[in-house]
C-alpha atoms as a PDB file:
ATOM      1  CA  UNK A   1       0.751  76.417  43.734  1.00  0.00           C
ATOM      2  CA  UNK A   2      -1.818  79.180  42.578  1.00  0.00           C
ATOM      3  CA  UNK A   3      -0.599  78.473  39.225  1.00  0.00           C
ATOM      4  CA  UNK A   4      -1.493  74.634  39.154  1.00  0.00           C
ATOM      5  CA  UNK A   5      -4.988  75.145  41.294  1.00  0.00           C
ATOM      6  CA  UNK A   6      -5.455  78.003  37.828  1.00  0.00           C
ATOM      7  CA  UNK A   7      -5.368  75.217  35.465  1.00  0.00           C
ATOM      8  CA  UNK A   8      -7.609  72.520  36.914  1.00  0.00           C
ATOM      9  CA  UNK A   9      -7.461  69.832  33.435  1.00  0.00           C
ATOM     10  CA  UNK A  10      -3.272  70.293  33.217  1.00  0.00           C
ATOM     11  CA  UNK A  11      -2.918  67.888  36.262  1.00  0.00           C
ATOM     12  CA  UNK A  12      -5.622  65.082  36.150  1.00  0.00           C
ATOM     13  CA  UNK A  13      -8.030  65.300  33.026  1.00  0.00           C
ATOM     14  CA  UNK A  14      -7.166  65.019  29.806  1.00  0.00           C
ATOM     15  CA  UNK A  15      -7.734  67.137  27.363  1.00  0.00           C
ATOM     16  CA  UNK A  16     -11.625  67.729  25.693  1.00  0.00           C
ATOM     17  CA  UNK A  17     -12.162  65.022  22.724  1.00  0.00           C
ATOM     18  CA  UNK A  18      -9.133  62.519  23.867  1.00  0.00           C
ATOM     19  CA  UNK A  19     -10.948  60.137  25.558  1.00  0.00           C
ATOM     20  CA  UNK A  20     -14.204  60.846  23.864  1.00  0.00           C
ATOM     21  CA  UNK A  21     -14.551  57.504  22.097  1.00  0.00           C
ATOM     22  CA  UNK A  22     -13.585  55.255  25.196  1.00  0.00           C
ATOM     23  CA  UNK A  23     -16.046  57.228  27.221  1.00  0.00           C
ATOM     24  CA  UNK A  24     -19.060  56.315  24.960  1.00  0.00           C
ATOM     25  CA  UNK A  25     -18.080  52.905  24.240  1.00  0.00           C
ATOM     26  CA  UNK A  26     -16.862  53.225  20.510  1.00  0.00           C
ATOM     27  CA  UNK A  27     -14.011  52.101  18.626  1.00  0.00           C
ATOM     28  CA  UNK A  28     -11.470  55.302  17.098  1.00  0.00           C
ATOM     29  CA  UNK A  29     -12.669  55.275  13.128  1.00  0.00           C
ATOM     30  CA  UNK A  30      -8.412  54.884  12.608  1.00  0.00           C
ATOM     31  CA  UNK A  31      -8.001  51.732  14.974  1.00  0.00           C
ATOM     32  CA  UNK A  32     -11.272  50.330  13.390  1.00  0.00           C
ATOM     33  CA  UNK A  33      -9.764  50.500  10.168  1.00  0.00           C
ATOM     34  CA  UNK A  34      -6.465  48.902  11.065  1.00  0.00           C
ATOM     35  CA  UNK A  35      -8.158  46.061  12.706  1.00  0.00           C
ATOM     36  CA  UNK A  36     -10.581  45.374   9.802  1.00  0.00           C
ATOM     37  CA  UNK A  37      -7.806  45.754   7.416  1.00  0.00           C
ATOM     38  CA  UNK A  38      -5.383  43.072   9.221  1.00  0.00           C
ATOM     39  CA  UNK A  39      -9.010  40.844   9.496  1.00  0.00           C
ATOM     40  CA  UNK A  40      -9.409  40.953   5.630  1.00  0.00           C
ATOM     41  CA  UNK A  41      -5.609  39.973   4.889  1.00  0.00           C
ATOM     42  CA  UNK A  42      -5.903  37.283   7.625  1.00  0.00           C
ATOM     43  CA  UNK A  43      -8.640  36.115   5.965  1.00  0.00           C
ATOM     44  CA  UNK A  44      -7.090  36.360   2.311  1.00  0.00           C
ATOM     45  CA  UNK A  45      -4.258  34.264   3.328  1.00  0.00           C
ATOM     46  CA  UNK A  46      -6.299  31.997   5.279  1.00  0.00           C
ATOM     47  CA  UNK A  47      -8.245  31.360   1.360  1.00  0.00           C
ATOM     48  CA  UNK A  48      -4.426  31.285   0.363  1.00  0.00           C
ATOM     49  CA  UNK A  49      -3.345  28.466   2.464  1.00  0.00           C
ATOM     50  CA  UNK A  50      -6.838  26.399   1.969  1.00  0.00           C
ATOM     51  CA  UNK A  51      -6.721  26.658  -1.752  1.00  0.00           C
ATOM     52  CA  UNK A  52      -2.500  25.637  -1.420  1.00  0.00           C
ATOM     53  CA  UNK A  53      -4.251  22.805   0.840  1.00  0.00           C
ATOM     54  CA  UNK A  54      -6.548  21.230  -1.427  1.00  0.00           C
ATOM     55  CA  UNK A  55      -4.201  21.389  -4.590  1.00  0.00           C
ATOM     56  CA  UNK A  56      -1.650  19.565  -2.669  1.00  0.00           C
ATOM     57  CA  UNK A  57      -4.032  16.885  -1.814  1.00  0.00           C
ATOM     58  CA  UNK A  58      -5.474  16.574  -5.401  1.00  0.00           C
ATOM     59  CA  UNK A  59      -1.982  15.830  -6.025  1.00  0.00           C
ATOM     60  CA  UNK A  60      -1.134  13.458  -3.162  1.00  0.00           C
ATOM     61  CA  UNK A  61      -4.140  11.673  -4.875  1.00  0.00           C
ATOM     62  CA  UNK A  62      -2.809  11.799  -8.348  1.00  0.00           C
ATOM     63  CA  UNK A  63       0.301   9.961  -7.072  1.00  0.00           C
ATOM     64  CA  UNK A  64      -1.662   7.172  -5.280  1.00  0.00           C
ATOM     65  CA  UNK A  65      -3.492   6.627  -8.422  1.00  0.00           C
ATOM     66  CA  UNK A  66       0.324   4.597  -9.442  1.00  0.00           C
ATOM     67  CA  UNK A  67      -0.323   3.154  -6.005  1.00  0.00           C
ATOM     68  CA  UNK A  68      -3.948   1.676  -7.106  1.00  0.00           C
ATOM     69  CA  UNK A  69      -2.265   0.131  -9.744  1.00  0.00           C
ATOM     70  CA  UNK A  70       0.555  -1.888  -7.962  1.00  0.00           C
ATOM     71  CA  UNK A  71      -2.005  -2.388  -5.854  1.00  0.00           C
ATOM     72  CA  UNK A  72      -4.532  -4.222  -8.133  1.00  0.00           C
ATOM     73  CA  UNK A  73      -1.410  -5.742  -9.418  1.00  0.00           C
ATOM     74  CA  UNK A  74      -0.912  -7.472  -6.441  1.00  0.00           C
ATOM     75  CA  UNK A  75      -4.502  -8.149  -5.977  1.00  0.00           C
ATOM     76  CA  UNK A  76      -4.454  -9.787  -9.412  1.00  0.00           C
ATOM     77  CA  UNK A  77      -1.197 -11.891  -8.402  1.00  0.00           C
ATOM     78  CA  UNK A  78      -2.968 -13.103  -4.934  1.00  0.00           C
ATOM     79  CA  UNK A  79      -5.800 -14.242  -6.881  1.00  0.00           C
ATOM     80  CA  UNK A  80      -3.596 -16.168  -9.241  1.00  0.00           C
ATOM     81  CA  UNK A  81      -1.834 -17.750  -6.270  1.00  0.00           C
ATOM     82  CA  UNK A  82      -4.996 -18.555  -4.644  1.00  0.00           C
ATOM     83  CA  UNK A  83      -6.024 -20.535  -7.248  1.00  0.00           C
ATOM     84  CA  UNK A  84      -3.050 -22.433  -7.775  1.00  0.00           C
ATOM     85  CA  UNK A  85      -2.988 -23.201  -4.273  1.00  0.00           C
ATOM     86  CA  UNK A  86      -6.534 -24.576  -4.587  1.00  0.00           C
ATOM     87  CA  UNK A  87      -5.745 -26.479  -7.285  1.00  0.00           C
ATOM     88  CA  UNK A  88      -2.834 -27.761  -5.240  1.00  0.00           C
ATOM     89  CA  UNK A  89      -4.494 -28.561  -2.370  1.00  0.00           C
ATOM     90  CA  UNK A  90      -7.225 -30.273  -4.530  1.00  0.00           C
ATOM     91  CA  UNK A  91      -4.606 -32.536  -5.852  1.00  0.00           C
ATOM     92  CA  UNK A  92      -3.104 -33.158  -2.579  1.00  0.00           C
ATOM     93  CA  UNK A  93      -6.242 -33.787  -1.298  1.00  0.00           C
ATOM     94  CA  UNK A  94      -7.430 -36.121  -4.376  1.00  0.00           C
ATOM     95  CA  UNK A  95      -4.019 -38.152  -4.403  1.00  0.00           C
ATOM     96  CA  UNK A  96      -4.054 -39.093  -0.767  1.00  0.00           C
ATOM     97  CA  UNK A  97      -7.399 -40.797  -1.230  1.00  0.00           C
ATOM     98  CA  UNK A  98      -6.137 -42.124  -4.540  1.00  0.00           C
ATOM     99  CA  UNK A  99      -3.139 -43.600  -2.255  1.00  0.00           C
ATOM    100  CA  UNK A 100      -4.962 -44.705   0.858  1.00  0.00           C
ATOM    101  CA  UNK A 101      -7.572 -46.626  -1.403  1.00  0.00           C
ATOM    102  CA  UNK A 102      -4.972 -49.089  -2.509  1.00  0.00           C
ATOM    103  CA  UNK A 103      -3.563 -49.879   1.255  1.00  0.00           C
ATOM    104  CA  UNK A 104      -5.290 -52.703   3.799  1.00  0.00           C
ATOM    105  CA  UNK A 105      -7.571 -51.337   6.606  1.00  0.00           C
ATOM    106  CA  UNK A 106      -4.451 -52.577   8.653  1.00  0.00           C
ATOM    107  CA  UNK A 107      -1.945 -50.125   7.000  1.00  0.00           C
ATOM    108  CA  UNK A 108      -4.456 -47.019   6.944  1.00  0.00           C
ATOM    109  CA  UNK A 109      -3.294 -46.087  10.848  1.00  0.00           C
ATOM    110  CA  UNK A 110       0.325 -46.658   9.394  1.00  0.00           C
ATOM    111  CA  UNK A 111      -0.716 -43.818   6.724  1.00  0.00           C
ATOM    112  CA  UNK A 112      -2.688 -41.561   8.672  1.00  0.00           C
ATOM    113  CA  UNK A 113      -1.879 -37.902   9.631  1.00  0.00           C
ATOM    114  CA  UNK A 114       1.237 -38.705   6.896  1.00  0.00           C
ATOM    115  CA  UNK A 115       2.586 -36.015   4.610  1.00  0.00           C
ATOM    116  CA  UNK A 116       1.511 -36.287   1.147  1.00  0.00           C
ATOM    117  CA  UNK A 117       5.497 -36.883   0.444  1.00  0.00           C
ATOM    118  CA  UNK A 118       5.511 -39.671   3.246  1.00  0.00           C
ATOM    119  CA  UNK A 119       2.501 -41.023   2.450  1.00  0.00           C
ATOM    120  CA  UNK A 120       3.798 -41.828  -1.231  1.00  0.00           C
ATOM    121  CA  UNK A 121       6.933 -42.829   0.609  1.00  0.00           C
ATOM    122  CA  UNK A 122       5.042 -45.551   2.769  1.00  0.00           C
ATOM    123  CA  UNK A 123       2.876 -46.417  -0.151  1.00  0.00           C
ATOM    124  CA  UNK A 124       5.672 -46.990  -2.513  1.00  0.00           C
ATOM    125  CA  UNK A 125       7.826 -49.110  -0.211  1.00  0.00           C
ATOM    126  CA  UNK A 126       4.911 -51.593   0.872  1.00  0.00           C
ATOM    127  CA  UNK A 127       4.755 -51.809  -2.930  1.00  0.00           C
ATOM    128  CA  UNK A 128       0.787 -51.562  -3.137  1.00  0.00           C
ATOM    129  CA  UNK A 129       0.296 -48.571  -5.198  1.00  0.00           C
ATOM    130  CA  UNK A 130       2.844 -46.943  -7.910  1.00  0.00           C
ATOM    131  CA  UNK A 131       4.224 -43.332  -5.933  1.00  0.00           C
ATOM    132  CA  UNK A 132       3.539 -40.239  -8.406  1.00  0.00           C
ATOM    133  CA  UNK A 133       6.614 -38.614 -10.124  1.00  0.00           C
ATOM    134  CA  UNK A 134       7.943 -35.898  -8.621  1.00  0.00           C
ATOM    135  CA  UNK A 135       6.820 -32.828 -10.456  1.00  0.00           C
ATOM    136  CA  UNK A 136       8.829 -31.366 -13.311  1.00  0.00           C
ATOM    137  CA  UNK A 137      10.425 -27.684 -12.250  1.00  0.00           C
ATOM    138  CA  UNK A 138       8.636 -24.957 -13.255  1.00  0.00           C
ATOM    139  CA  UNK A 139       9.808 -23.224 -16.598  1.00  0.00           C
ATOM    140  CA  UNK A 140       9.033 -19.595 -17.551  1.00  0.00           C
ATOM    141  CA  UNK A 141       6.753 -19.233 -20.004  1.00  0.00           C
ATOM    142  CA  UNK A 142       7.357 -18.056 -23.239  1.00  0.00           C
ATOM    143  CA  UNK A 143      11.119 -18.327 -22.770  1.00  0.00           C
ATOM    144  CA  UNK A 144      13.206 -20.022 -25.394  1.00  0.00           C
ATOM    145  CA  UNK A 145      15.438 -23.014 -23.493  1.00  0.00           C
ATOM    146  CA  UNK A 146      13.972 -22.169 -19.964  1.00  0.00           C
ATOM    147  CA  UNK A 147      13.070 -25.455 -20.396  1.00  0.00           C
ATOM    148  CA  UNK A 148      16.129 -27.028 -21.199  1.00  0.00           C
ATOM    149  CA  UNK A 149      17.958 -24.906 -18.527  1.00  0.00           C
ATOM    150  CA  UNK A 150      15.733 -26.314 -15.927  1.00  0.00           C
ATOM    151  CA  UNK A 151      13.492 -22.925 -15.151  1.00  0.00           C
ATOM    152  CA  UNK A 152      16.950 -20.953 -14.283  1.00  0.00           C
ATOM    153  CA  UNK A 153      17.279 -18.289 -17.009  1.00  0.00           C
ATOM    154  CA  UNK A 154      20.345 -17.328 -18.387  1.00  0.00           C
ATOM    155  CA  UNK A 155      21.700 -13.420 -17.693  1.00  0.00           C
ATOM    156  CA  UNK A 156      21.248 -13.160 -21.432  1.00  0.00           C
ATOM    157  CA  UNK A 157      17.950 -14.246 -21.890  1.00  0.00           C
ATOM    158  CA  UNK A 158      16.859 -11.778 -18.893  1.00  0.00           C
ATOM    159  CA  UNK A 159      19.147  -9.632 -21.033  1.00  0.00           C
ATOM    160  CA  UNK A 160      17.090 -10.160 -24.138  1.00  0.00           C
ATOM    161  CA  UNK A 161      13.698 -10.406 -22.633  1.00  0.00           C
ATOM    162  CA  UNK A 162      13.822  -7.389 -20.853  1.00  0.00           C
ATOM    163  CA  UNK A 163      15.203  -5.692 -24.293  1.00  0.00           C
ATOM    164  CA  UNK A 164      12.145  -7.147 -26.059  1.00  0.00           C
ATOM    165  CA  UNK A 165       9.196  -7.090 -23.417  1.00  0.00           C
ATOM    166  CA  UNK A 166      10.265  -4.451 -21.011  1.00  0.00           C
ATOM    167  CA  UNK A 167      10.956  -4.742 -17.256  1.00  0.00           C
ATOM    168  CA  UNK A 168       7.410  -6.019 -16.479  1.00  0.00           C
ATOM    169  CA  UNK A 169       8.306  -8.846 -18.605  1.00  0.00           C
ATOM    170  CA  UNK A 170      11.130  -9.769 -16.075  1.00  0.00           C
ATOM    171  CA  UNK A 171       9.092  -9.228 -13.075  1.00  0.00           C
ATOM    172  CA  UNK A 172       6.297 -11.737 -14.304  1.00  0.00           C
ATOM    173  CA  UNK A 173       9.171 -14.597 -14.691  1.00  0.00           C
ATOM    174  CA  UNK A 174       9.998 -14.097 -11.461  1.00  0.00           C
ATOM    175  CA  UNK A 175       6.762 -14.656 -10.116  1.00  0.00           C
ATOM    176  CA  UNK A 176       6.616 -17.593 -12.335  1.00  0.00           C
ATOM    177  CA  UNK A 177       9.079 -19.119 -10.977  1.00  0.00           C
ATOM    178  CA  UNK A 178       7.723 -18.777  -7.764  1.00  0.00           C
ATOM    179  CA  UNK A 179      10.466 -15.501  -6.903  1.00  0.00           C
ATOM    180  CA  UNK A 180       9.737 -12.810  -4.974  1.00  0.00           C
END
């Protein structure tokens, strides 16, 4: 036991300069450098990853670009349907007057709250005014003999006007002919 009581810092204290830095509050210069050096990588691939970020969505944005334009092509196709269904309703609207003019005040409650189709029905079958033709189908435009076969194209005129005008070309007969 004489040998142990010799020796008081074998047992309990550590040796001089071990603990210096954790007694005075500082950082070891070695661990200080490891920590900085895994701060600077951390942020290095942080810069990495951002950079990676922002290309990806500069790209996601290049691709929407094709987006902007099918969607201003539909934009330009609602407008064109818009109008025609103005117009329509305009007509609608300007032949049921034309029709209800020629009937008695007694045949107007007969008439009213009639479909356009009924109401040239009625009109035409109390013989007072002359019911309009039935519109003629609609034919593509531009299409040799859509006429003559009624608006219904042929597989080789689709054949030949996609050849000629490209796939767009098909895709605006469709929506000519009222197709989706």
């Amino acid at each position: 036991m004489a040998e142990t009581d010799a020796t008081p810092g074998a047992q309990g204290t550590p040796p001089a300069g071990a603990n210096a830095g954790i007694d005075s509050g500082m950082i070891p210069k070695p661990r200080f450098d490891e920590v900085n050096e895994r701060m600077k990588a951390a942020e290095r691939r942080l810069s990495e990853l951002s950079a990676a970020e922002e290309a990806r969505a500069r790209a996601d944005l290049e691709a929407k670009g094709k987006f902007d334009e099918l969607k201003a092509d539909y934009e330009a196709r609602l407008t064109a349907a818009t109008e025609k269904a103005t117009q329509w309703d305009t007509y609608q609207a300007t032949r049921r007057e034309t029709l209800l003019a020629g009937l008695t005040d007694a045949d107007k409650p007969l008439a009213d709250g009639l479909p356009l189709d009924k109401l040239e029905a009625l009109v035409a079958r109390l013989g007072k005014v002359e019911a309009a033709p039935a519109p003629p189908p609609p034919t593509p435009a531009g299409v040799p003999g859509g006429a003559a076969a009624g608006g219904v194209l042929t597989p080789e005129q689709i054949a030949d006007g996609v050849r000629k005008h490209g796939i767009g070309w098909l895709q605006e007969q469709r929506g000519t002919l009222g197709m989706r």
